[in-house]
Every structure is written in structure tokens, then in C-alpha cells.
Protein backbone atom coordinates (compact mmCIF):
# COMPACT_ATOMS: atom_id res chain seq x y z
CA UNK A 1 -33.96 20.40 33.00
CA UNK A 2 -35.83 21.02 29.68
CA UNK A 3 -38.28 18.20 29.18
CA UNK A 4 -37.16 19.39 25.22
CA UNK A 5 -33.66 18.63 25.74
CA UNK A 6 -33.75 15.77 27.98
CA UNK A 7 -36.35 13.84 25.16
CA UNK A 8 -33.61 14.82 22.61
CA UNK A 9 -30.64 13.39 24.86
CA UNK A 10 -32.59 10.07 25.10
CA UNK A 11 -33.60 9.98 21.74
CA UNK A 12 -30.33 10.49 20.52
CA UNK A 13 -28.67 7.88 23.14
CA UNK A 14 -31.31 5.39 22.23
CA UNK A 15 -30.98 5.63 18.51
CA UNK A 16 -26.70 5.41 19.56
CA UNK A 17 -27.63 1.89 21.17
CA UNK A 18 -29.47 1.11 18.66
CA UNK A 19 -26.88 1.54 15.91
CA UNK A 20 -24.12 0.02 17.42
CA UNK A 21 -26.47 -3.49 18.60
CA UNK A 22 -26.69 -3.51 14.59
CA UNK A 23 -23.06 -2.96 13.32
CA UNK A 24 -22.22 -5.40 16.48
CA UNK A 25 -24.67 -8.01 15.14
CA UNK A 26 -23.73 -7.41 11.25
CA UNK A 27 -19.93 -7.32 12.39
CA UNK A 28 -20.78 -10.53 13.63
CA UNK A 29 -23.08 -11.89 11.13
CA UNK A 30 -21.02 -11.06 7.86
CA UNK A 31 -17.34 -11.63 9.55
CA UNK A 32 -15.19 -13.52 7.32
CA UNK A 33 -12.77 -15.59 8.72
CA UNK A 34 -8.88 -15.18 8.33
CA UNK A 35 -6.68 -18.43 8.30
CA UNK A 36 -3.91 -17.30 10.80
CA UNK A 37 -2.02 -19.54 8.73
CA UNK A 38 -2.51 -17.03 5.93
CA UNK A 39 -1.62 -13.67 8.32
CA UNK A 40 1.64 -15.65 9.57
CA UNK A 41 2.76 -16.20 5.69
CA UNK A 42 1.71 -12.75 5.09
CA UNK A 43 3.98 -11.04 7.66
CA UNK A 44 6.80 -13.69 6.31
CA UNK A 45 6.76 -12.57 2.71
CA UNK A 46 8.53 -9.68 1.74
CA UNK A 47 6.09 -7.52 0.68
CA UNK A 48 6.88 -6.43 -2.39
CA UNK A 49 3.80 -7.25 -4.23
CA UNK A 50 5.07 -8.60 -7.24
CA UNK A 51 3.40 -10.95 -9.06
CA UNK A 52 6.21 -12.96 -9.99
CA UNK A 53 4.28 -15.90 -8.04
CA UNK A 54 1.68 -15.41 -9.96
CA UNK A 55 -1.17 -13.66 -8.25
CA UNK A 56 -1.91 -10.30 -8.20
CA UNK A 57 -0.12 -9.40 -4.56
CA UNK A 58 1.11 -11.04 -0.96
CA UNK A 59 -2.00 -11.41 0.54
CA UNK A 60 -3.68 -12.97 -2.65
CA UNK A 61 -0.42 -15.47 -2.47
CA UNK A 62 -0.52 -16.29 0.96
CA UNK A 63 -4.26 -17.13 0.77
CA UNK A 64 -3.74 -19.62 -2.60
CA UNK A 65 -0.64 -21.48 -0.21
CA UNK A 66 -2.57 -22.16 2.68
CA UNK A 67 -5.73 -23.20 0.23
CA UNK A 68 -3.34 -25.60 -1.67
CA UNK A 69 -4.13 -23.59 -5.05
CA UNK A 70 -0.16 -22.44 -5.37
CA UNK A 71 2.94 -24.12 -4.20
CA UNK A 72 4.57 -22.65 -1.36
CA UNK A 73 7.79 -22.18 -3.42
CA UNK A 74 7.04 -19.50 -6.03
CA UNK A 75 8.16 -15.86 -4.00
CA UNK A 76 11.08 -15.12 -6.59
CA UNK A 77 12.28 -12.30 -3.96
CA UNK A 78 11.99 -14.25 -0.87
CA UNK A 79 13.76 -17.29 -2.47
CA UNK A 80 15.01 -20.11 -0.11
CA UNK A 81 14.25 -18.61 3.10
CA UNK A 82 10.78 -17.92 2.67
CA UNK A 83 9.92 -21.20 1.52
CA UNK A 84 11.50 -23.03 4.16
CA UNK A 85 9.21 -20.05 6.53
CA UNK A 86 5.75 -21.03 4.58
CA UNK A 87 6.74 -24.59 4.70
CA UNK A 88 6.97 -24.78 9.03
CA UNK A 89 3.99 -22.59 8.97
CA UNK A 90 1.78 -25.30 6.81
CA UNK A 91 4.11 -28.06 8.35
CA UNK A 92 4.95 -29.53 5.08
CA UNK A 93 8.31 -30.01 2.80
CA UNK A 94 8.90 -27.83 0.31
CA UNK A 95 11.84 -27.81 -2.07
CA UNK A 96 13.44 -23.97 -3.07
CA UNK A 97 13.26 -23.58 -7.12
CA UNK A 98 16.61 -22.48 -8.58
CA UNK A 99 17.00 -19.05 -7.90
CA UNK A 100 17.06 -16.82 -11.44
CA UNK A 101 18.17 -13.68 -12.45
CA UNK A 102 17.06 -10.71 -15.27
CA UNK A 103 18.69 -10.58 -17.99
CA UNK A 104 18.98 -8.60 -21.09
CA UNK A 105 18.02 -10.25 -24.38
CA UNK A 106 19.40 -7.24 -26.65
CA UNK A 107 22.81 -5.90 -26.89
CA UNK A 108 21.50 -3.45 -30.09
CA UNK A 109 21.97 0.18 -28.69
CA UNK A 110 22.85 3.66 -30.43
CA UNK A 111 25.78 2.24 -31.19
CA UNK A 112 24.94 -1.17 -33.14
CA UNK A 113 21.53 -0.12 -34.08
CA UNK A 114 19.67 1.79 -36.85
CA UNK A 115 17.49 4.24 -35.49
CA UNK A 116 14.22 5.19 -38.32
CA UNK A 117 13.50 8.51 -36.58
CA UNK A 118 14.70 10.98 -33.73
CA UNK A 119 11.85 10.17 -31.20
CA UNK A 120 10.99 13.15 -28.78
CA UNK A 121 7.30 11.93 -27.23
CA UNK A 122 6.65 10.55 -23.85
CA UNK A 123 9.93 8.35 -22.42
CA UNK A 124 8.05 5.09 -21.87
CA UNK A 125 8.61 2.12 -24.25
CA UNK A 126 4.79 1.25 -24.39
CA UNK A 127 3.84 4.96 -25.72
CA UNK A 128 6.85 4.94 -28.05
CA UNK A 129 6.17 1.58 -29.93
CA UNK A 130 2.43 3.36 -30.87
CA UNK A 131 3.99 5.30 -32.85
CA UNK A 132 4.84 3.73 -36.08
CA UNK A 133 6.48 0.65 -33.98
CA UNK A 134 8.74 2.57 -32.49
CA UNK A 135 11.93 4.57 -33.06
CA UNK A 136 14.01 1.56 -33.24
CA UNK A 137 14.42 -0.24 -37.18
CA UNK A 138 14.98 -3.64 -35.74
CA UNK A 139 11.08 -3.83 -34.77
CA UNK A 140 12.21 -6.50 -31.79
CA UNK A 141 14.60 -4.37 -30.48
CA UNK A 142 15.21 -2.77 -27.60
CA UNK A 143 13.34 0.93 -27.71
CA UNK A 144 16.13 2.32 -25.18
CA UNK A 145 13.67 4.55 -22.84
CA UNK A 146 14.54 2.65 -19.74
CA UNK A 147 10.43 1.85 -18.68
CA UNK A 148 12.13 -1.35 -16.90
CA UNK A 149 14.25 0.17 -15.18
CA UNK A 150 11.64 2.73 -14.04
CA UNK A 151 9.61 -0.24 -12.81
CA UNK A 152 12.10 -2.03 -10.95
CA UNK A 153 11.20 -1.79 -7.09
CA UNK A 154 14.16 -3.03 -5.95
CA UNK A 155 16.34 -0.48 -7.94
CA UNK A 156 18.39 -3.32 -9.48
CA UNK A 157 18.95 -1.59 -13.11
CA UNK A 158 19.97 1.43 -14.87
CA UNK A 159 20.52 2.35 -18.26
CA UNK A 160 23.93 2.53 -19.70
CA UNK A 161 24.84 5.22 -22.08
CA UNK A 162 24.57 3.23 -25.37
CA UNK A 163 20.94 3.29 -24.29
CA UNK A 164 19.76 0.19 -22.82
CA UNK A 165 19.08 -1.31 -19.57
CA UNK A 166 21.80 -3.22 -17.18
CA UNK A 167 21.06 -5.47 -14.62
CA UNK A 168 22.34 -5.24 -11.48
CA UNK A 169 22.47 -9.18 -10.72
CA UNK A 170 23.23 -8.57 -6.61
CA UNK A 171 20.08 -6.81 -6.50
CA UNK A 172 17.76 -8.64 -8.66
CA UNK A 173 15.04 -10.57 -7.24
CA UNK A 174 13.65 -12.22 -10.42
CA UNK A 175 10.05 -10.37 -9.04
CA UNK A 176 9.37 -10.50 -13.16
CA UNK A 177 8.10 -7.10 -13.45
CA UNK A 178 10.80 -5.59 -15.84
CA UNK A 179 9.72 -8.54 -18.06
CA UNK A 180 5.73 -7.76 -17.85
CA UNK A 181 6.66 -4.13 -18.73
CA UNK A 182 8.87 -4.59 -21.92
CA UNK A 183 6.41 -4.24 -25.16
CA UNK A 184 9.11 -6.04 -26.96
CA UNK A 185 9.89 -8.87 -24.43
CA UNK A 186 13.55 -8.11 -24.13
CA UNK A 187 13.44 -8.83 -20.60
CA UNK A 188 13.70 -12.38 -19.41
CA UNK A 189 14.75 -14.27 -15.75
CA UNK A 190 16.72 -17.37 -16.72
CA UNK A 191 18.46 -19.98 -13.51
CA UNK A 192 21.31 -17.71 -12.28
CA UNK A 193 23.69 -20.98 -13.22
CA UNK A 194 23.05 -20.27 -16.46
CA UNK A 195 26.53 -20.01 -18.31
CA UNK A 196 25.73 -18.44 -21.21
CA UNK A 197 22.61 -16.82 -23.27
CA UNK A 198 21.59 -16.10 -26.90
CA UNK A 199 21.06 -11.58 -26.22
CA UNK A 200 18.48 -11.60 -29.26
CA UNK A 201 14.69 -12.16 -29.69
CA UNK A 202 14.50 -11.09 -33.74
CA UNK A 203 12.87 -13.49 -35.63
CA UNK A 204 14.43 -11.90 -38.66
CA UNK A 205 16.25 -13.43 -41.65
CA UNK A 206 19.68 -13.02 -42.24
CA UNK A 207 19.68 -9.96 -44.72
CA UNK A 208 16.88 -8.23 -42.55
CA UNK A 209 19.12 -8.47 -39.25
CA UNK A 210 22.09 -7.31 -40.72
CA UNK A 211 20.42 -4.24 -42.08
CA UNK A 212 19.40 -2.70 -39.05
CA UNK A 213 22.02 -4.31 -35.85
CA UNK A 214 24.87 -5.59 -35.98
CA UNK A 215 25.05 -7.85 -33.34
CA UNK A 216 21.68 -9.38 -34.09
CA UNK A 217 21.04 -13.33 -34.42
CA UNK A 218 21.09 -13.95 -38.47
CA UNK A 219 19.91 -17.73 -38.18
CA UNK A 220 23.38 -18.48 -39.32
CA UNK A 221 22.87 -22.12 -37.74
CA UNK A 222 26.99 -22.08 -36.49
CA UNK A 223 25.92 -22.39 -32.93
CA UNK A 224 23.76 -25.75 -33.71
CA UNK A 225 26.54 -27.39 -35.72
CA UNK A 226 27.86 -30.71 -34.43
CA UNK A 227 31.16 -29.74 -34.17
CA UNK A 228 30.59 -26.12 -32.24
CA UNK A 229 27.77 -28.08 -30.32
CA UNK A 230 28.35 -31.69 -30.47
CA UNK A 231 25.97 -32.72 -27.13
CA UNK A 232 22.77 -30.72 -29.33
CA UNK A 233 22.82 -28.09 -26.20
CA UNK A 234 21.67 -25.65 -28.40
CA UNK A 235 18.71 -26.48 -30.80
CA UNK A 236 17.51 -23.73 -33.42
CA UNK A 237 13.54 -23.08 -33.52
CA UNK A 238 12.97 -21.16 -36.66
CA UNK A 239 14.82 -18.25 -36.96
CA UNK A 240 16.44 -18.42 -33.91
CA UNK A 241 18.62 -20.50 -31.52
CA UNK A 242 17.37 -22.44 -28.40
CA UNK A 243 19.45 -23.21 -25.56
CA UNK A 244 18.41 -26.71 -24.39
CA UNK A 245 21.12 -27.80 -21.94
CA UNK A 246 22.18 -24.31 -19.76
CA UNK A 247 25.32 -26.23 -18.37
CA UNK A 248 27.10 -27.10 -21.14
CA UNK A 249 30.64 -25.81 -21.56
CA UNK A 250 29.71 -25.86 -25.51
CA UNK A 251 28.07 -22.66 -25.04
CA UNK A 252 31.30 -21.47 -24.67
CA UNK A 253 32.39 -22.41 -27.51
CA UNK A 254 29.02 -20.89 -29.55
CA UNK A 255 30.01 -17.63 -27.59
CA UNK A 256 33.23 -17.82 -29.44
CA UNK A 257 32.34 -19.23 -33.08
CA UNK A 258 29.13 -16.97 -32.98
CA UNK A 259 30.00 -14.50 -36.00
CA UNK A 260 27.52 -11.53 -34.62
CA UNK A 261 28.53 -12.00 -31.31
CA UNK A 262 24.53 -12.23 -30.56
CA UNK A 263 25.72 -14.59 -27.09
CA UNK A 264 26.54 -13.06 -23.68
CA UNK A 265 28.20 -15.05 -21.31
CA UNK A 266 27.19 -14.87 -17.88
CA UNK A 267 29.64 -17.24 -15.79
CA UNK A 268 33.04 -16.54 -16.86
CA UNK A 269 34.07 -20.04 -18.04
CA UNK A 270 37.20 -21.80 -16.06
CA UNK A 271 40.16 -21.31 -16.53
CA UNK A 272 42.19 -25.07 -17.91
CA UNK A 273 43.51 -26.82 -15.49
CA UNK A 274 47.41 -26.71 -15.44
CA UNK A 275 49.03 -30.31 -15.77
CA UNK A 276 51.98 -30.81 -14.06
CA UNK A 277 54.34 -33.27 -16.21
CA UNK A 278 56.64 -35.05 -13.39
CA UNK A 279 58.22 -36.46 -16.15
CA UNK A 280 59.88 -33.66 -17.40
CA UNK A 281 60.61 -32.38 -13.64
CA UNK A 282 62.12 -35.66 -12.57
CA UNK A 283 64.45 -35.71 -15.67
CA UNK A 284 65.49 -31.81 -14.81
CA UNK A 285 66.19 -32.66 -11.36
């Protein structure tokens, strides 16, 4: 054999050992250790990489449970099920929160809405709104280009043809990323037991509102009245109405007395119960 090539073959195999002793002993030296409590809540998430709990993906989660930073309750998507998974894994209690549910806080589309221009640009909200605040004349309005439901992984909206998004409430996992993606914070998650809720976020005075939407929230105060509201479930806060108590049948009655019709009720409310009078029955029979 070539004295040549048998120096380079031993060179080369030497400088081979050499290189891996070194990644073996840096592998070693700089490994960082993984929780398997942290890989177990990992594989029981759902994946989706969210952010509605907070931090900026699964893994990031999974390591702020097991460190005790975040409670082991805050996967929207995974709800109930996942808790109760994270909670054998850590070997503690943990209570579900109340599941919730997107919802739309505009109901001002082509129809009930004053457009200032014909916008023809990019269709993303974000892009429209720079210029001149956007096509829309109610400047807390809905912009109608559907960005939400572009960013919805779960495929849980669409956009109706009076231009604005619907929620698809059996698919929603309240992951919170339509409402990071709305410029004009039209998206919200409220408790899915939530009867009713005010579809409005203008801060507007009355002859303001009525000038651009008409089914906008004028600050007309009905909904707060005593006798529309009389347990103070509904509260105003400036120029707009706060629900305080989500169960109250009142809202029902708001729904109904509310002049623009700015409320949108959610949980169809029950039907009276039907009262049999025995009196009148005995006296027939």
C-alpha cells in the first residue's frame, strides 16, 4: 500500500475520533435537561400553538405548568380534558375555566353602514385601516375584509355576504387569535353561557353613531334603566353599556327595549312555562 495513502487514511480516521470525542463530550457538557413532565404535557396539548394561554406556543406552555409560572387550566382549545390530562401528569387538582366562545361585536355591514370610499388595496384589515382609517365611516367598525377569518386555524368562521365575519360556535376553540388580529377589536371570547351581548365597541355619541350605522350603540342609557334592568345587570361606562351579570334574564328584556337593536342574543331565552289552572278543568269536567 502507498505509505501516501495509508498516512492520509489515518490522519483522516484520527482527526474522525477526534471530532466525535468532542461533540460526545460537548453533547454531554452543554445538555440541557427536559422535564419529562414537560414532553408528557406537550404530546397532551393539542398543538395548535395558539397563544390563547398566554405564551408564545405548546412547548413554551407546557414548560411554564410544570415550573408553576402558569396554571394548568388556560389551553382554551383543549378545554376540560386537557386540564384534567396536565393535572394527573403534575398530580395536582385543577379546576376547568368556563369554556368561551368568539363572538362578533359589530353587526354594521354594507347594509347598515356608511362606507367613505370604495377601497380596492390589499384585503387585510391591518393594511386597510393605514389608509385614512379605513374604508369604513364608523372608525370602530368592522372593516369587512375577513383577516379573522383568514387567521382562524380551526376554520371556525366565514364571512357572510353583508360583509362581516360569522362564527361558527361548534368549531370555535376560544384559541383568541381572531381577537389579536382585529385592528379594531371587534373580536371578543365571552363564557359560552352568556345569554346575551351588547354587538358594538363605538365610543361615539348619539348623533355621531347614527350618522354612519344604524344599528350602532347611541348611549341611549334604556338598557341601564331600573325598570328594563332592575337587578343593575347592565352598567353603562361612558359611552357605552357594560354587561355586569351575564345570566340575567333582563338582558332579554334590553335585547327587546334596545331602540338600535345594538344586542345579539346568544341563548334563545325560554319559552314561559304553561300553567295549568285545575280550577277551570275541574269545573268543565
Amino acid at each position: 500500500m502507498d505509505p501516501v495513502f495509508l498516512s492520509s487514511i489515518l490522519t483522516l480516521g484520527g482527526l474522525g475520533l477526534l471530532f466525535g470525542a468532542g461533540l460526545a463530550y460537548a453533547a454531554k457538557k452543554f445538555a440541557v435537561y427536559v422535564d419529562p413532565k414537560v414532553e408528557q404535557i406537550i404530546e397532551a396539548l393539542p398543538g395548535a400553538n395558539c397563544g390563547a394561554c398566554g405564551k408564545p406556543g405548546c412547548s413554551a406552555y407546557a414548560e411554564a405548568v410544570v415550573k408553576g409560572e402558569t396554571p394548568p387550566n388556560m389551553c382554551s382549545p383543549g378545554g376540560a380534558d386537557v386540564t384534567e390530562k396536565i393535572a394527573r401528569i403534575l398530580g395536582v387538582k385543577a379546576e376547568a375555566t368556563e369554556p368561551k366562545v368568539a363572538v362578533v361585536q359589530c353587526q354594521g355591514g354594507r347594509a347598515e353602514a356608511v362606507e367613505k370610499y370604495a377601497y380596492e388595496g390589499v384585503q387585510d384589515c391591518s393594511a386597510a385601516e393605514l389608509i385614512g382609517g379605513g374604508s369604513k365611516a364608523c372608525s370602530y367598525g368592522c372593516l369587512g375584509l375577513g383577516s379573522c377569518v383568514k387567521a382562524c386555524p380551526f376554520d371556525a368562521m366565514y364571512m357572510s355576504d353583508n360583509g362581516l365575519p360569522v362564527v361558527f360556535e361548534e368549531k370555535c376553540t376560544a384559541c383568541n387569535i381572531c381577537v389579536t388580529t382585529c385592528p379594531r377589536g371587534i373580536m371578543a371570547l365571552i363564557p359560552r353561557s352568556q345569554k346575551v351581548y351588547l354587538a358594538c365597541v363605538s365610543q361615539d355619541k348619539a348623533k355621531a353613531v347614527k350618522s354612519v350605522c344604524t344599528v350602532g350603540c347611541f348611549a341611549c342609557k334604556i338598557c341601564v334603566m331600573p325598570k328594563v334592568t332592575p337587578d343593575g345587570s347592565i352598567e353603562m361606562n361612558e359611552n357605552l353599556p357594560v354587561i355586569k351579570n351575564i345570566h340575567s334574564d333582563n338582558l332579554y328584556t334590553a335585547y327587546d327595549k334596545c331602540p338600535s337593536k345594538s344586542y345579539v342574543i346568544r341563548i334563545p331565552r325560554p319559552e314561559p312555562e304553561i300553567v295549568e289552572d285545575t280550577v277551570s278543568a275541574e269545573s268543565q269536567s
